[in-house]
C-alpha atoms as a PDB file:
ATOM      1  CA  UNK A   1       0.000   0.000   0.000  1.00  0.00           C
ATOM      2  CA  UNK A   2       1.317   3.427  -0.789  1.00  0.00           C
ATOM      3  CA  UNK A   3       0.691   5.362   2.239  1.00  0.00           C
ATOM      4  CA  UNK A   4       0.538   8.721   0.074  1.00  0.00           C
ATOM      5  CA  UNK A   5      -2.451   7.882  -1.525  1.00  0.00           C
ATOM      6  CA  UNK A   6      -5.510   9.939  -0.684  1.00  0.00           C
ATOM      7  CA  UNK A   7      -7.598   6.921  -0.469  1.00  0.00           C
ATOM      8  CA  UNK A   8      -4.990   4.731   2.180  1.00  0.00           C
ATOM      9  CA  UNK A   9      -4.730   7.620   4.278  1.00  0.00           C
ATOM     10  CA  UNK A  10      -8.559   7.974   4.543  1.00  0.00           C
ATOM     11  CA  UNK A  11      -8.515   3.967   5.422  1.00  0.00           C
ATOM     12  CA  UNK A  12      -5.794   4.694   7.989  1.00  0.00           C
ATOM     13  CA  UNK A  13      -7.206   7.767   9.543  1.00  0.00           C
ATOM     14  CA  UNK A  14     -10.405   5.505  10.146  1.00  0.00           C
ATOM     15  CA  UNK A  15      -8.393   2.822  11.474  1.00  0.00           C
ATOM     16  CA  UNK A  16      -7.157   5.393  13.794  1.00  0.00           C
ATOM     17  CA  UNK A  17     -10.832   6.601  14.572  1.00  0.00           C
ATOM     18  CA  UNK A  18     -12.270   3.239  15.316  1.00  0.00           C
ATOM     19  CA  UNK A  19     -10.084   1.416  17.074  1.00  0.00           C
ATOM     20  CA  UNK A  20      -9.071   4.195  18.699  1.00  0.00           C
ATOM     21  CA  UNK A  21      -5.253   3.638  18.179  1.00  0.00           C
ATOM     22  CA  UNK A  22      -2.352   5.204  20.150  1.00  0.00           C
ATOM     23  CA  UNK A  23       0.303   6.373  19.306  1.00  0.00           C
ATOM     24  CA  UNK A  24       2.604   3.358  19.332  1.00  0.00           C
ATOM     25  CA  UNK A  25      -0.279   2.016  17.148  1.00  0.00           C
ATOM     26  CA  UNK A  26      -0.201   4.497  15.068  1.00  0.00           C
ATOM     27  CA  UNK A  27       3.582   4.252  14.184  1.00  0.00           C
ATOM     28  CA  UNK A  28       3.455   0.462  14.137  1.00  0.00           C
ATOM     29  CA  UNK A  29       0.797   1.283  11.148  1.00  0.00           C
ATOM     30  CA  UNK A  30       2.657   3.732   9.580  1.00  0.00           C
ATOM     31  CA  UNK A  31       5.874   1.255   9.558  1.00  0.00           C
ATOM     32  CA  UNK A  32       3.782  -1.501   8.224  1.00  0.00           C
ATOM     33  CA  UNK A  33       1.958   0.282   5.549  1.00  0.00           C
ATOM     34  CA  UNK A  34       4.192  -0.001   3.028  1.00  0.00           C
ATOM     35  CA  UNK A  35       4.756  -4.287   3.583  1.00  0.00           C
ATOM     36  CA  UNK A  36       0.915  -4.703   3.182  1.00  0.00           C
ATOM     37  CA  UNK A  37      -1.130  -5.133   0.188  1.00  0.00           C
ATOM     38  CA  UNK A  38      -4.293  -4.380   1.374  1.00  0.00           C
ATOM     39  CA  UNK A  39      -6.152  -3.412   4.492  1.00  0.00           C
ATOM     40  CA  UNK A  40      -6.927  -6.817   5.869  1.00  0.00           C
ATOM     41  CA  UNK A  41      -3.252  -7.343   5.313  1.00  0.00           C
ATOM     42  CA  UNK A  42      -2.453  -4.486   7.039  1.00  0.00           C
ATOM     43  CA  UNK A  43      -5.428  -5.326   9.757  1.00  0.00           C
ATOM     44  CA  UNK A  44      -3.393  -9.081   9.965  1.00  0.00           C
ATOM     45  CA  UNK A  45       0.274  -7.371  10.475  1.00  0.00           C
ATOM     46  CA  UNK A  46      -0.948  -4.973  13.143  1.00  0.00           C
ATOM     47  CA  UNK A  47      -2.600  -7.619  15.039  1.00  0.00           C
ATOM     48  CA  UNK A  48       0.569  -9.990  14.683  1.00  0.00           C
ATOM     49  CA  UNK A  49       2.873  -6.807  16.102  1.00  0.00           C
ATOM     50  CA  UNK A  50       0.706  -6.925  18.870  1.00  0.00           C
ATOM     51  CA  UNK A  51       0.963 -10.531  19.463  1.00  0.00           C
ATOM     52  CA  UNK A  52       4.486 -10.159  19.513  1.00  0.00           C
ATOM     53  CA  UNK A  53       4.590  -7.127  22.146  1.00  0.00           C
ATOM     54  CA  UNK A  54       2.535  -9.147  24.259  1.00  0.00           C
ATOM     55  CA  UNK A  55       4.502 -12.238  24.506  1.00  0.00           C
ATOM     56  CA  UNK A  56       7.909 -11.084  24.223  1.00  0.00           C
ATOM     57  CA  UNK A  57       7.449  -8.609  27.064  1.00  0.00           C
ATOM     58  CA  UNK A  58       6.378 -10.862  29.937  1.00  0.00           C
END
């Protein structure tokens, strides 16, 4: 995904919105914009980042 398309920014700003992201979250989506090829892809990275955070740090 090119994050300097209008149309990926409105998706991400929405993201942001709804699930109420902070802003580790928000950086995390920026970083992982550009390895996704869709939103659901980018929905699936996010998700596995956060998987990751969780386990590693206890």
């Amino acid at each position: 995904m090119n994050i300097n398309d209008k149309s990926v920014l409105e998706v991400l700003n929405k993201l942001i919105v709804i699930d109420r992201l902070n802003k580790t979250q928000i950086l995390q989506m920026v970083n992982l914009v550009s390895l996704s090829n869709d939103i659901n892809d980018l929905k699936d990275n996010l998700n596995w980042e956060n998987y990751k955070s969780i386990h590693t740090n206890t």
